[in-house]
PDB file of N, CA and C in Angstrom:
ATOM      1  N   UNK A   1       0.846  -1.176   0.000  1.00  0.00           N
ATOM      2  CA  UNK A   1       0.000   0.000   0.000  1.00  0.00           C
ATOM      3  C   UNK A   1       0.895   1.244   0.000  1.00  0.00           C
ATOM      4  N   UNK A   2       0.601   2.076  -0.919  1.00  0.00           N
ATOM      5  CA  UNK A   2       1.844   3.246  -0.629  1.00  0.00           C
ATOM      6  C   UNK A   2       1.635   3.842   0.110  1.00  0.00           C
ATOM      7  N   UNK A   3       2.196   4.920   0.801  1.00  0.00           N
ATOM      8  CA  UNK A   3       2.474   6.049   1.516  1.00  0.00           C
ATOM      9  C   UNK A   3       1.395   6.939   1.178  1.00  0.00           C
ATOM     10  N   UNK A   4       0.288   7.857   1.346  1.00  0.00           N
ATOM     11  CA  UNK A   4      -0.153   9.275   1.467  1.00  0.00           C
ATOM     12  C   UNK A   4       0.239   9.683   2.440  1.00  0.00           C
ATOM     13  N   UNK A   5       0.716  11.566   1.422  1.00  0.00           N
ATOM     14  CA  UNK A   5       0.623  12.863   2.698  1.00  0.00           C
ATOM     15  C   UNK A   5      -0.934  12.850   3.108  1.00  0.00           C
ATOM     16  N   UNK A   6      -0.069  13.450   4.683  1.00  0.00           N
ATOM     17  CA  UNK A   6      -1.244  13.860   4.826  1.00  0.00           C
ATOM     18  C   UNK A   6      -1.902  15.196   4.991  1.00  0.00           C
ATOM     19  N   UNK A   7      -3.023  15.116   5.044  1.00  0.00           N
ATOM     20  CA  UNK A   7      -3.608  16.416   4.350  1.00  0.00           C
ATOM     21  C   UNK A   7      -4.103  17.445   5.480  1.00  0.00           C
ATOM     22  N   UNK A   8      -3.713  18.477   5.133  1.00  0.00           N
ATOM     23  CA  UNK A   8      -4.123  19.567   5.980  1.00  0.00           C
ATOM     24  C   UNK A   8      -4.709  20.520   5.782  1.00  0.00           C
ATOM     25  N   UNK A   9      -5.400  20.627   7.201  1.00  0.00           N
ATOM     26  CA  UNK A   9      -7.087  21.859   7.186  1.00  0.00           C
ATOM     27  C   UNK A   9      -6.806  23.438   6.282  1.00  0.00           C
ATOM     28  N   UNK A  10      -8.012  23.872   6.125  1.00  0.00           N
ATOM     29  CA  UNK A  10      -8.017  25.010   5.382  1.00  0.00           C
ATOM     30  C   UNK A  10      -7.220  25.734   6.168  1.00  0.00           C
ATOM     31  N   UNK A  11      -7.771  25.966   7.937  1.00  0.00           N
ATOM     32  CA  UNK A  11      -7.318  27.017   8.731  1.00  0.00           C
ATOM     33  C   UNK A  11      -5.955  27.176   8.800  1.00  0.00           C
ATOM     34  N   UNK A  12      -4.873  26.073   9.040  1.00  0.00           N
ATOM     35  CA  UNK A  12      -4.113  25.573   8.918  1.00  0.00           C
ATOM     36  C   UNK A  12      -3.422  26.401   7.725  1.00  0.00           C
ATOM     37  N   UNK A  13      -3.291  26.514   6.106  1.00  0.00           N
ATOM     38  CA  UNK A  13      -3.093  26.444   5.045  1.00  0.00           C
ATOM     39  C   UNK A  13      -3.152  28.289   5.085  1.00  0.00           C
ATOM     40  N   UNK A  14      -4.112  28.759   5.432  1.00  0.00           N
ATOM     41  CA  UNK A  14      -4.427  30.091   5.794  1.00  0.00           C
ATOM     42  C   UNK A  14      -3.777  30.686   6.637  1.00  0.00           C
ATOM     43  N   UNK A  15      -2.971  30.210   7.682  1.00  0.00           N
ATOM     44  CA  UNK A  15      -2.321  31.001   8.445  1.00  0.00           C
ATOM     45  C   UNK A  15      -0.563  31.293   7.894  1.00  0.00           C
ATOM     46  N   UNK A  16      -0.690  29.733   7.050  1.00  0.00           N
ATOM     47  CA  UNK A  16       1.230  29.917   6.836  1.00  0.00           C
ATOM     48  C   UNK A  16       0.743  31.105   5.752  1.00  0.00           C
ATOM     49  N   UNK A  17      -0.055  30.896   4.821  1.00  0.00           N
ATOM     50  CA  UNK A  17      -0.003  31.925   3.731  1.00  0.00           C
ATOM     51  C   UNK A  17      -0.226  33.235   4.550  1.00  0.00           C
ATOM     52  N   UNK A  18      -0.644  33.741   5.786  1.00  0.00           N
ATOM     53  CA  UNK A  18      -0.660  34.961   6.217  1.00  0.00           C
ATOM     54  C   UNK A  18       0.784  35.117   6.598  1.00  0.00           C
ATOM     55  N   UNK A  19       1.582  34.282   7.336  1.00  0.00           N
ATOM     56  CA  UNK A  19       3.209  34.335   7.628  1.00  0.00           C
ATOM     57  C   UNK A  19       3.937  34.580   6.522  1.00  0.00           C
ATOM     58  N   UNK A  20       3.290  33.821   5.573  1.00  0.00           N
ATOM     59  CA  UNK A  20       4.466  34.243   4.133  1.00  0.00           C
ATOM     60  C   UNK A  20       4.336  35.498   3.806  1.00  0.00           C
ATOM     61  N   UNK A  21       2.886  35.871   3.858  1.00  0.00           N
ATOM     62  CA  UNK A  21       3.112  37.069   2.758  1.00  0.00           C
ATOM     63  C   UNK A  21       3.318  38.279   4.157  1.00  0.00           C
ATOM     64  N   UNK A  22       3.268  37.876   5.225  1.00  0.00           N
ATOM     65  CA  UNK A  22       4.346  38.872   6.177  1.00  0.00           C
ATOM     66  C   UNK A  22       5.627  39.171   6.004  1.00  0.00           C
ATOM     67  N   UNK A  23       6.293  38.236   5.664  1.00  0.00           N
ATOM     68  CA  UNK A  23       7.907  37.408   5.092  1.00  0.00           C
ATOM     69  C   UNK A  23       7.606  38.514   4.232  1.00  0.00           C
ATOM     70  N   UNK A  24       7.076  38.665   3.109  1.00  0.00           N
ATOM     71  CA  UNK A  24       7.428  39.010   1.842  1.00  0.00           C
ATOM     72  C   UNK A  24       7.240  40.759   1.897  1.00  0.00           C
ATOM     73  N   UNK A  25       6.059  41.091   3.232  1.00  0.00           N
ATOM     74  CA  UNK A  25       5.720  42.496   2.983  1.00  0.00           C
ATOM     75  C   UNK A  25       7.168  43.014   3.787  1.00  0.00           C
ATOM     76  N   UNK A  26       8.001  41.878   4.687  1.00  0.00           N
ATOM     77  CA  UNK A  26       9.034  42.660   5.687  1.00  0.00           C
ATOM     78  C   UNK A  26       8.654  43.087   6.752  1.00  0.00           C
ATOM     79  N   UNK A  27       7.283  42.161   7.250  1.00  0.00           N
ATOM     80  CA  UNK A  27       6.707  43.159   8.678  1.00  0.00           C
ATOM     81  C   UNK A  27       7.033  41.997   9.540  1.00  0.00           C
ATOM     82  N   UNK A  28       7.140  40.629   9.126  1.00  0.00           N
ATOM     83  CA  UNK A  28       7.955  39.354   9.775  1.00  0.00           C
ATOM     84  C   UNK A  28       8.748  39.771  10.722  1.00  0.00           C
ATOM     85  N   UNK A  29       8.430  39.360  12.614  1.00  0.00           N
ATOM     86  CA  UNK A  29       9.331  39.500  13.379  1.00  0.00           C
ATOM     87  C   UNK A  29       9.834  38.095  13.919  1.00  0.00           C
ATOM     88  N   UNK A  30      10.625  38.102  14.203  1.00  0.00           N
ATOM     89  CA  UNK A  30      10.966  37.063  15.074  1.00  0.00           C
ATOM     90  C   UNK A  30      10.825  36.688  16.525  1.00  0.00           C
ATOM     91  N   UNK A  31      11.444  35.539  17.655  1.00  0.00           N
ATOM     92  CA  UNK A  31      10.791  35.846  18.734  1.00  0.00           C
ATOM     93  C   UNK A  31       9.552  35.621  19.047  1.00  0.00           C
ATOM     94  N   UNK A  32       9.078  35.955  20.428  1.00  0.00           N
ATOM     95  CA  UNK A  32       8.008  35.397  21.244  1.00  0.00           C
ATOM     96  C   UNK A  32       7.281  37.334  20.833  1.00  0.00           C
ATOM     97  N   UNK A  33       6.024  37.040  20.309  1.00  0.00           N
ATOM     98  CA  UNK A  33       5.387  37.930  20.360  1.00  0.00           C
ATOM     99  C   UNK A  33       5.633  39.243  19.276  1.00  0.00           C
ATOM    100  N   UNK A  34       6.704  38.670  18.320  1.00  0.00           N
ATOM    101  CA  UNK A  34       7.339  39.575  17.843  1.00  0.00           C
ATOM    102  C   UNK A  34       8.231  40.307  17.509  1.00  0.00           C
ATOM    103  N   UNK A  35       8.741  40.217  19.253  1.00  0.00           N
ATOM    104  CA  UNK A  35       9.442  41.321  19.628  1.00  0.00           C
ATOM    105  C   UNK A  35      11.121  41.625  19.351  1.00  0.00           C
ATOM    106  N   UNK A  36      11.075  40.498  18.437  1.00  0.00           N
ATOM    107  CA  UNK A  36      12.509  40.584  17.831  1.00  0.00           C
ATOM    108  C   UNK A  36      12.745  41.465  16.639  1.00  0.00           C
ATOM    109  N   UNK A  37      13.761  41.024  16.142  1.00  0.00           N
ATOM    110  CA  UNK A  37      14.294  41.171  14.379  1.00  0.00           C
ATOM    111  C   UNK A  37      13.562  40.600  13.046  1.00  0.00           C
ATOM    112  N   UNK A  38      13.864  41.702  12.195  1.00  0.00           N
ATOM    113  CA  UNK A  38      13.260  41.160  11.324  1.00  0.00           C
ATOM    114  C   UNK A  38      13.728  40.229  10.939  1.00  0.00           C
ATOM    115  N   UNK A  39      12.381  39.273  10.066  1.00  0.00           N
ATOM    116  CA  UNK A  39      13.064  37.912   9.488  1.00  0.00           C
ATOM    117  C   UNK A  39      13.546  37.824   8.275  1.00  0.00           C
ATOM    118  N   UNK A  40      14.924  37.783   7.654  1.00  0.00           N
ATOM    119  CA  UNK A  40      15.561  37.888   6.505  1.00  0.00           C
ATOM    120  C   UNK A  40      15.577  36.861   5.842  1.00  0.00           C
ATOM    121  N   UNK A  41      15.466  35.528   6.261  1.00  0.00           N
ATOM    122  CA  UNK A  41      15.640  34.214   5.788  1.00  0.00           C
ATOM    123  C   UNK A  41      14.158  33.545   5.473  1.00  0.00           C
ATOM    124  N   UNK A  42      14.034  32.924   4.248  1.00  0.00           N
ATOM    125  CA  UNK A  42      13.135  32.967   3.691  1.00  0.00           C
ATOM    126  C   UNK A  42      12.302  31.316   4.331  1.00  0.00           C
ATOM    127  N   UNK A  43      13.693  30.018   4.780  1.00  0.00           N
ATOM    128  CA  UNK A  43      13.589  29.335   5.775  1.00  0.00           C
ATOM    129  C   UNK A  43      13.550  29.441   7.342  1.00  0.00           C
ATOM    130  N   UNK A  44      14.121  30.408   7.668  1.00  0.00           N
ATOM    131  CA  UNK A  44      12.992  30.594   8.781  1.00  0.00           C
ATOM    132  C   UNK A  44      12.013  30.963   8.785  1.00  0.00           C
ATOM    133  N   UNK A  45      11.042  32.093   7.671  1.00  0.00           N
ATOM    134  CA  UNK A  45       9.589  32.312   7.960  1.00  0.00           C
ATOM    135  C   UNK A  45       9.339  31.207   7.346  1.00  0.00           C
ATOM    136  N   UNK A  46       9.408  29.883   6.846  1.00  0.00           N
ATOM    137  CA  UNK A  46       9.029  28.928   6.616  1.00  0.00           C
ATOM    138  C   UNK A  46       8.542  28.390   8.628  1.00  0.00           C
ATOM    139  N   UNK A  47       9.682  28.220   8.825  1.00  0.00           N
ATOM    140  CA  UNK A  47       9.794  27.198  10.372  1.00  0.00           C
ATOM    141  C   UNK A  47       8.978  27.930  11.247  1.00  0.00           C
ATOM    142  N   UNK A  48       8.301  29.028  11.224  1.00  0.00           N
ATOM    143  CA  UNK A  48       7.511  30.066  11.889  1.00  0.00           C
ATOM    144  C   UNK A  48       6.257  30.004  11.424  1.00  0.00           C
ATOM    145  N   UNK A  49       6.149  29.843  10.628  1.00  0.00           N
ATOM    146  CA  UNK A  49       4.672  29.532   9.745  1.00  0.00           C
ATOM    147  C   UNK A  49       4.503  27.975   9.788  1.00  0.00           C
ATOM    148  N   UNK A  50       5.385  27.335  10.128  1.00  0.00           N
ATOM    149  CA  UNK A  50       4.715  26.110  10.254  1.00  0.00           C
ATOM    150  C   UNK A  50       4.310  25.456  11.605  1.00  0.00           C
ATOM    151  N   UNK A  51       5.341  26.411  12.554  1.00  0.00           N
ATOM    152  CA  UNK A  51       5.226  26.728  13.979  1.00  0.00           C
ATOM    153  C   UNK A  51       3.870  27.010  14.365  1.00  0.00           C
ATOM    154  N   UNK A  52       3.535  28.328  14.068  1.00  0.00           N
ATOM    155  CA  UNK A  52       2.501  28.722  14.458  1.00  0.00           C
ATOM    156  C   UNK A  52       1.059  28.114  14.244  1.00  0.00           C
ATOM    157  N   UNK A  53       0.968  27.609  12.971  1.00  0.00           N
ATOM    158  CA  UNK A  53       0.034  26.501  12.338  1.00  0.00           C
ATOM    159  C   UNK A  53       0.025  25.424  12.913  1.00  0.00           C
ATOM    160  N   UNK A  54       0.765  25.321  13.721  1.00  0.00           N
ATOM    161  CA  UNK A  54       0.558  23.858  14.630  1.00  0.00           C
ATOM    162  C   UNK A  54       1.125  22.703  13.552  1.00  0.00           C
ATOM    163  N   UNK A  55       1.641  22.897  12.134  1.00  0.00           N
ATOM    164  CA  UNK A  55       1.974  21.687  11.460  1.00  0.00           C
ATOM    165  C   UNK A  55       3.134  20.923  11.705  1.00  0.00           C
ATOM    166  N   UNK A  56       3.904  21.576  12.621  1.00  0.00           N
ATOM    167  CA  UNK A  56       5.416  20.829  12.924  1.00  0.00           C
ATOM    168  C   UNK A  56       5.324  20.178  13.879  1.00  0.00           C
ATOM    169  N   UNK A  57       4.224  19.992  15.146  1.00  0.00           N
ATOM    170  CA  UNK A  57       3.903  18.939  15.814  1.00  0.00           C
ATOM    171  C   UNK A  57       3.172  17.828  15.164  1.00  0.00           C
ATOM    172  N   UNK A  58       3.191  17.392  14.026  1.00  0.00           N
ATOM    173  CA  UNK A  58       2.470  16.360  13.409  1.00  0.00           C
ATOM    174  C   UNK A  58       3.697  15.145  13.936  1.00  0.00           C
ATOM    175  N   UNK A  59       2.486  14.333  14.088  1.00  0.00           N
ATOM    176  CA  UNK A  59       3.452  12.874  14.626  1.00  0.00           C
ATOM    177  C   UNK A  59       3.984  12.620  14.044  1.00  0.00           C
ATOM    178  N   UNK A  60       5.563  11.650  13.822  1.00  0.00           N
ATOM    179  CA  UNK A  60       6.349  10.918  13.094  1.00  0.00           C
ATOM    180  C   UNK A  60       6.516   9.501  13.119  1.00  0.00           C
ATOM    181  N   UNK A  61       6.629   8.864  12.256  1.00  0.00           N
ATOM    182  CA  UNK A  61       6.535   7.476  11.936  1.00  0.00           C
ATOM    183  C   UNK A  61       8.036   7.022  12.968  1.00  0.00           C
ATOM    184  N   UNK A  62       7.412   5.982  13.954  1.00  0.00           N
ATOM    185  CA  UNK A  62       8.627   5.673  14.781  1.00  0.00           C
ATOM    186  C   UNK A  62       9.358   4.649  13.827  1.00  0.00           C
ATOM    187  N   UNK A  63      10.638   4.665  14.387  1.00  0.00           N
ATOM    188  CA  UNK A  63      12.068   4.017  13.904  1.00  0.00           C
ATOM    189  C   UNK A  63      11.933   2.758  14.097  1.00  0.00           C
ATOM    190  N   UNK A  64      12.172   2.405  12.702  1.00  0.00           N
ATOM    191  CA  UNK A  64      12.308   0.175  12.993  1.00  0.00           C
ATOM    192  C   UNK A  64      13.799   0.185  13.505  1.00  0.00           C
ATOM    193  N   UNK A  65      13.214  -1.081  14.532  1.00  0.00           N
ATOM    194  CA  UNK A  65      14.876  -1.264  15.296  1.00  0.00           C
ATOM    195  C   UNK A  65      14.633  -2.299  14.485  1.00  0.00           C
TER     196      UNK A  65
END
């Protein structure tokens, strides 16, 4: 049986695209609340947008011993 991704909610999908196009307008901060630096790296507003979306706590397939 192969592998499917799996699929994720609208709300979800809607928030990274609000992080990106923060990324892109330059209003992207870093930090808790903001209160940092701007974000220059186009992989970290990735890891922030996926942060905040809750998608990087998705479970992982445990390790065959």
């Amino acid at each position: 049986m192969p592998a499917t991704k799996p699929k994720t909610k609208s709300g979800k999908k809607r928030k990274v695209k609000k992080v990106m196009e923060e990324f892109k307008d330059g209003s992207l901060k870093s930090g808790k609340d903001g209160k940092g630096g701007k974000v220059k790296s186009r992989k970290q507003a990735i890891a922030i947008a996926l942060s905040e979306s809750g998608q990087s706590r998705r479970k992982k397939p445990a390790k065959k011993k």
